[in-house]
C-alpha atoms as a PDB file:
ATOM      1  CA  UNK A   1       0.000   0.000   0.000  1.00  0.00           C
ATOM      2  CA  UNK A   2       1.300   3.040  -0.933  1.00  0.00           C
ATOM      3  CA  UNK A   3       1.752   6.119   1.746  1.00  0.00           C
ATOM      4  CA  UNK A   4       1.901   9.520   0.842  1.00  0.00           C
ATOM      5  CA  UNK A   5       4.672  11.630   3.263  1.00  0.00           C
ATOM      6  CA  UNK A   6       4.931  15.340   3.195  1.00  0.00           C
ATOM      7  CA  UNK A   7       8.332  15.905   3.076  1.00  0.00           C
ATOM      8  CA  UNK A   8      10.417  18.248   1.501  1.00  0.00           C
ATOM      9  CA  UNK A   9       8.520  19.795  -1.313  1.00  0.00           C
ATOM     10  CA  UNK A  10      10.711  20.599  -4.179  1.00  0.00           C
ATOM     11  CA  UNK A  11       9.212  22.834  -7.275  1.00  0.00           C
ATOM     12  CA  UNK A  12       8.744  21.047 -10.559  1.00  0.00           C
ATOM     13  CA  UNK A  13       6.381  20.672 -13.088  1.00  0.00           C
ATOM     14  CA  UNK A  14       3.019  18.584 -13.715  1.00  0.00           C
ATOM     15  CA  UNK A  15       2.717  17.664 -17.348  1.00  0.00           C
ATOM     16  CA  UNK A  16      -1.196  17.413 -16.462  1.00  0.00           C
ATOM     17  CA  UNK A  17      -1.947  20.562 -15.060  1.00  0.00           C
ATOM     18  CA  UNK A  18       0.766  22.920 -17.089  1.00  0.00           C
ATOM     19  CA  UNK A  19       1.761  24.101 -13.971  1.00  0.00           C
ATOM     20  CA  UNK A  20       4.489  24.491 -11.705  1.00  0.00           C
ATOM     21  CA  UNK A  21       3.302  22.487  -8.594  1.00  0.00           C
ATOM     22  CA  UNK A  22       4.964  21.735  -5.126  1.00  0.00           C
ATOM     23  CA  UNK A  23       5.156  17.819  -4.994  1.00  0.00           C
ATOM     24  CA  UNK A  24       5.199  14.980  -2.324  1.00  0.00           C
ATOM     25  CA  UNK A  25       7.234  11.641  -2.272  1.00  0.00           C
ATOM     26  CA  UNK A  26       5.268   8.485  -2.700  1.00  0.00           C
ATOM     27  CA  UNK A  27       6.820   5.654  -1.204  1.00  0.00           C
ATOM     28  CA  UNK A  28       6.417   2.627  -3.355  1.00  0.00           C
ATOM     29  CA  UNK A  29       6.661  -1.075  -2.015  1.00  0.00           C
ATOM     30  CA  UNK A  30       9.944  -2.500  -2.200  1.00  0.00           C
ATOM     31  CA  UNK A  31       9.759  -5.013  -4.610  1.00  0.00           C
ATOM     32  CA  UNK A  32       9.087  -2.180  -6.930  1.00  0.00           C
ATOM     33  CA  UNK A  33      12.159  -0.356  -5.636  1.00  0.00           C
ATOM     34  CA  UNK A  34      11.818   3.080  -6.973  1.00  0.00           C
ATOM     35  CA  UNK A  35      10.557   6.785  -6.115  1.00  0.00           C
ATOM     36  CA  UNK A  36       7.893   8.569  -7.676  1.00  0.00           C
ATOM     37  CA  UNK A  37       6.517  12.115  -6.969  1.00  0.00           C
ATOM     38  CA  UNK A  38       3.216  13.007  -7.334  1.00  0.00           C
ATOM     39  CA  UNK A  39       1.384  16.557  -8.178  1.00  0.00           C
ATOM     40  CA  UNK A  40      -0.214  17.640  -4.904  1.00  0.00           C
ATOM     41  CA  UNK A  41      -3.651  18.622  -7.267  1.00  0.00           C
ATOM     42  CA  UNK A  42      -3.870  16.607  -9.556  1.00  0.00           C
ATOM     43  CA  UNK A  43      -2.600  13.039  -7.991  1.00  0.00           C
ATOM     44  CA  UNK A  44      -0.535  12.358 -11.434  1.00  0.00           C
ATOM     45  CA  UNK A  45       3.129  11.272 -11.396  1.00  0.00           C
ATOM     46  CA  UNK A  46       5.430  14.221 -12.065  1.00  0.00           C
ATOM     47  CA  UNK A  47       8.953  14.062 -13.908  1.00  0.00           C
ATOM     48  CA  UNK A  48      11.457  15.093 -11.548  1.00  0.00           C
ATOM     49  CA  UNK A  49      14.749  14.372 -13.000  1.00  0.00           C
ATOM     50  CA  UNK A  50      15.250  15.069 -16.480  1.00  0.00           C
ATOM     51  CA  UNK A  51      16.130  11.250 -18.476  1.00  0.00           C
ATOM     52  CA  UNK A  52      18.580  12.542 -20.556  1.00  0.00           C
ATOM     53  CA  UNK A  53      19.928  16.063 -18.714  1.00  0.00           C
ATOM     54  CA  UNK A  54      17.680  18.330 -20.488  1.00  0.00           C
ATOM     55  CA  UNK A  55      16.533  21.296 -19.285  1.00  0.00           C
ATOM     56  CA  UNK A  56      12.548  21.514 -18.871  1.00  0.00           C
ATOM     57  CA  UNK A  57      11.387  24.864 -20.457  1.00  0.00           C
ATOM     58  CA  UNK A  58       8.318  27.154 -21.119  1.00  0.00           C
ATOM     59  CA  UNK A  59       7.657  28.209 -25.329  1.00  0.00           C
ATOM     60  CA  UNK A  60       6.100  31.677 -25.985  1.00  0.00           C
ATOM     61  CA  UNK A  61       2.582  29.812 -25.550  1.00  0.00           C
ATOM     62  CA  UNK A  62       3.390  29.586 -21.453  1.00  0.00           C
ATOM     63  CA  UNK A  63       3.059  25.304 -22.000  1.00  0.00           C
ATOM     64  CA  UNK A  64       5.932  23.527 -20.671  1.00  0.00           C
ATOM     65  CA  UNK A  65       8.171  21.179 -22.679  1.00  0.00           C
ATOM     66  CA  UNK A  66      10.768  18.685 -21.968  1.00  0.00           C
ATOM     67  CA  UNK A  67      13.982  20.614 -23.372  1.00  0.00           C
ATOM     68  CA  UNK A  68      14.681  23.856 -24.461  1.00  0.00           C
ATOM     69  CA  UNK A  69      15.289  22.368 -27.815  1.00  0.00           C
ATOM     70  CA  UNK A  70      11.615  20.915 -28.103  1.00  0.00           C
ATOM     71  CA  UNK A  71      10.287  24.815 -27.071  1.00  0.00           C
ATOM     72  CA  UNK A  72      12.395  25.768 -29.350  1.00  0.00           C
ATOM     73  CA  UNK A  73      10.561  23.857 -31.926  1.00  0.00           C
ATOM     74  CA  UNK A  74       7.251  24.637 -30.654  1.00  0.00           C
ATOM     75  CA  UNK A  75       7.939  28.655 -31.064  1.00  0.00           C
ATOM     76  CA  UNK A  76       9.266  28.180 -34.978  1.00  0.00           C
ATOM     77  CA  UNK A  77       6.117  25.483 -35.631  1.00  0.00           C
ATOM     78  CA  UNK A  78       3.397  28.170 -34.111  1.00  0.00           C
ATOM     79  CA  UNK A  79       5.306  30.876 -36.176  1.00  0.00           C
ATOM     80  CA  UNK A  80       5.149  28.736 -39.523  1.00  0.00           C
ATOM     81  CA  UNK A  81       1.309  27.624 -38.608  1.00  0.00           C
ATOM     82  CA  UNK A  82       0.434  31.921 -37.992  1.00  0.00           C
ATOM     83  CA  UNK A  83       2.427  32.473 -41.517  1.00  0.00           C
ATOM     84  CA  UNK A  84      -0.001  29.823 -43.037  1.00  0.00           C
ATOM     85  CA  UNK A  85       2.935  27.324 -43.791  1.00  0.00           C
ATOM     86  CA  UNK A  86       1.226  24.257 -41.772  1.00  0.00           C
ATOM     87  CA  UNK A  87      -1.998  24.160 -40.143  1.00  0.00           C
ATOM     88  CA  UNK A  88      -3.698  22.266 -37.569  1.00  0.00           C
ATOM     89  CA  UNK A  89      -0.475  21.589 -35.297  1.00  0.00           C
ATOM     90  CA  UNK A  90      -1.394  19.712 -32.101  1.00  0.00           C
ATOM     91  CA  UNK A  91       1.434  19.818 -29.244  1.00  0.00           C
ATOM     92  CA  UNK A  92      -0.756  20.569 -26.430  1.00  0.00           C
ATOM     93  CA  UNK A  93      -1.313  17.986 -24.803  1.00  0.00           C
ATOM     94  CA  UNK A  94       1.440  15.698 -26.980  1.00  0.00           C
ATOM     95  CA  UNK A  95      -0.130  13.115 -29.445  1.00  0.00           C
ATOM     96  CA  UNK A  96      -0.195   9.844 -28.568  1.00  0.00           C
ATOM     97  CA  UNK A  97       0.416   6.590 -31.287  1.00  0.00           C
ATOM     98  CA  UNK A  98      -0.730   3.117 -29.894  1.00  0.00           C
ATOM     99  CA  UNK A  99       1.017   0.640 -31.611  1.00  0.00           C
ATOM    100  CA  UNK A 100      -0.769  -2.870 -31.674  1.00  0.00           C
ATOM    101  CA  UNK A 101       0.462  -5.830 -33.618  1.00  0.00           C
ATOM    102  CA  UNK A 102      -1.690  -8.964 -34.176  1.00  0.00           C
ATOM    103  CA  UNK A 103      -4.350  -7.229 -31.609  1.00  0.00           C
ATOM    104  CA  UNK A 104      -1.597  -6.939 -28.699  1.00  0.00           C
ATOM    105  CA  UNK A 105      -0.387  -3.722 -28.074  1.00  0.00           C
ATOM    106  CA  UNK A 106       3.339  -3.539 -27.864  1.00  0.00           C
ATOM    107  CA  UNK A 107       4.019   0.384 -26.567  1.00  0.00           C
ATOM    108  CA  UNK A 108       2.342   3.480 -27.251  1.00  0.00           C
ATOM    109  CA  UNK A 109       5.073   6.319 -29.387  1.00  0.00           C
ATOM    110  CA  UNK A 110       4.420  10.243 -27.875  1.00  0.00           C
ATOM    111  CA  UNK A 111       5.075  12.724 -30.263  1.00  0.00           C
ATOM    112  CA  UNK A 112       6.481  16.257 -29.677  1.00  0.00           C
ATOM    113  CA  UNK A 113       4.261  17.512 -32.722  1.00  0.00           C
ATOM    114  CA  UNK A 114       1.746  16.519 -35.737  1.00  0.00           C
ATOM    115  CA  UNK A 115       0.759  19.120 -38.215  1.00  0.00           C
ATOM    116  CA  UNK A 116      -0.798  18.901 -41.213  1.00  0.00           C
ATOM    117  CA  UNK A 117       0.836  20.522 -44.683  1.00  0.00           C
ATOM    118  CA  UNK A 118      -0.040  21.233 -48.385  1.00  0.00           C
ATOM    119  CA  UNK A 119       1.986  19.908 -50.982  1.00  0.00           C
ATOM    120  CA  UNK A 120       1.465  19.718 -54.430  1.00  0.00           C
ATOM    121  CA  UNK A 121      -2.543  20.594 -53.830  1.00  0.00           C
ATOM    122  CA  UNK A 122      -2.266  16.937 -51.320  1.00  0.00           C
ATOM    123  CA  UNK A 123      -3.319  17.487 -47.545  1.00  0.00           C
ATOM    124  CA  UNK A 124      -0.730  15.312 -45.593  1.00  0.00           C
ATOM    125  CA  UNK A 125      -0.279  14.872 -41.799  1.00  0.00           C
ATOM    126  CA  UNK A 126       3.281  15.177 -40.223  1.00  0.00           C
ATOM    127  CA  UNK A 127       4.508  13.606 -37.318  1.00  0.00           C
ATOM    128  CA  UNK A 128       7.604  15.334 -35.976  1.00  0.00           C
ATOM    129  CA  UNK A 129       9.836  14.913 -32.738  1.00  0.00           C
ATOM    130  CA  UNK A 130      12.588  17.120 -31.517  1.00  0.00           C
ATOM    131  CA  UNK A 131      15.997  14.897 -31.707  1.00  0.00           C
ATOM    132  CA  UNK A 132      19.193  16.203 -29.730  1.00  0.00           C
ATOM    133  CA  UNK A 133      20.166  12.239 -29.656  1.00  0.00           C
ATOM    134  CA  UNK A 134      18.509   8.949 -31.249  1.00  0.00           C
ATOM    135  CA  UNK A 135      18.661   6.677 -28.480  1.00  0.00           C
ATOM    136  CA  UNK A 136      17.548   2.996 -28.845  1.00  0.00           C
ATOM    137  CA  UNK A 137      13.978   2.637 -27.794  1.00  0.00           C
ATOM    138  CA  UNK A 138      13.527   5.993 -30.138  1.00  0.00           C
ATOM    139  CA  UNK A 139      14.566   4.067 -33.173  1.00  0.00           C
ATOM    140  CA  UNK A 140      12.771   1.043 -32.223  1.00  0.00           C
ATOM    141  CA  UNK A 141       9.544   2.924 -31.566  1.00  0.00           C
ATOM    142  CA  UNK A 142      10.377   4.433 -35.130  1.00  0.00           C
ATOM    143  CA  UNK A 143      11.057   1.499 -36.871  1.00  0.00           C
ATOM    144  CA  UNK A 144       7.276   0.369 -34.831  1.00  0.00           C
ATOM    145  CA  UNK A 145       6.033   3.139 -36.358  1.00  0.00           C
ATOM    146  CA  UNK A 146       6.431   2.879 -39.931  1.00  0.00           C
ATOM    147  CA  UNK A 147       6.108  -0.604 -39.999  1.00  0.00           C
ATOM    148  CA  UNK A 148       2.678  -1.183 -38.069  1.00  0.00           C
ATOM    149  CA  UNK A 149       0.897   2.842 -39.050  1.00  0.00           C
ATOM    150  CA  UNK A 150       2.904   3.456 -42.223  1.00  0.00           C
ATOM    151  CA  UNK A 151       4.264   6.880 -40.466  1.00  0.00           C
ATOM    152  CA  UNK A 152       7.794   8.089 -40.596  1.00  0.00           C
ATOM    153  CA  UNK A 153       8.521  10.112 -38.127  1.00  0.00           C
ATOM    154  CA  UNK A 154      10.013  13.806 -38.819  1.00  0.00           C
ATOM    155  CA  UNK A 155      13.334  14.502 -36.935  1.00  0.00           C
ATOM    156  CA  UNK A 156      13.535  17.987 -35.869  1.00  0.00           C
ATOM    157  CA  UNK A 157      17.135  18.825 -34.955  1.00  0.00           C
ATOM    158  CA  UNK A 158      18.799  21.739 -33.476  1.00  0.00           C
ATOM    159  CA  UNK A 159      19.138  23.121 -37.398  1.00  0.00           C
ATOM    160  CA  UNK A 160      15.380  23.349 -37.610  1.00  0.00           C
END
């Protein structure tokens, strides 16, 4: 059973409520062996320590992203969509991909962005994800991708 403890509070951010939210320790059992923190509101898990050393940061729109690379991306892509380049970009909350083979499904893929584009007088919908490094389960979740939806993911890199 899992007890909540209010002990040192320590400022992060709730993916959830797009907030900056004081959050608790939960204390898991210990054959699970690991800590979580929860948002104090909204009782959903909370990312404490950036995966990969990235720096969590706010784009022009206020919403938080994962890197500053990512709200980065998310400034230029609401600039293009304002410009009329793309249109319908979704980002807020990210989009989610289940990927299900033979009616099991295997992992779900979370984009950073989908818009949708003209070209040649053709509608088409991108999928795009903000790349400072291709680690392993990304390229297996691409690979999942194109093989089970038919989507290739867009890298956005830090020349976008």
């Amino acid at each position: 059973m899992n007890q909540l403890r209010a002990g040192n509070p320590k400022m992060n951010f709730c993916m959830e409520c797009q907030q900056e939210r004081p959050t608790v320790k939960s204390f898991i059992p210990p054959d699970l062996r690991r800590k979580r923190r929860i948002c104090l509101f909204c009782k959903k898990p909370v990312e404490v320590e950036p995966k990969y050393h990235n720096q969590p940061k706010r784009c022009a729109l206020g919403k938080f992203h994962l890197s500053t690379l990512e709200a980065a991306h998310c400034d230029k892509l609401h600039l293009m969509q304002t410009a009329g380049a793309i249109y319908n970009l979704r980002a807020h909350p990210q989009p989610r991909f289940d990927l299900v083979v033979n009616g099991e499904e295997i992992c779900t893929y979370v984009a950073d962005f989908v818009w949708d584009e003209m070209r040649d007088g053709v509608a088409l919908g991108v999928v795009a994800d903000s790349k400072g490094a291709r680690v392993e389960v990304y390229k297996i979740k691409a690979r999942l991708m194109k093989a089970v939806l038919g989507i290739e993911i867009l890298e956005l890199g830090r020349e976008f």
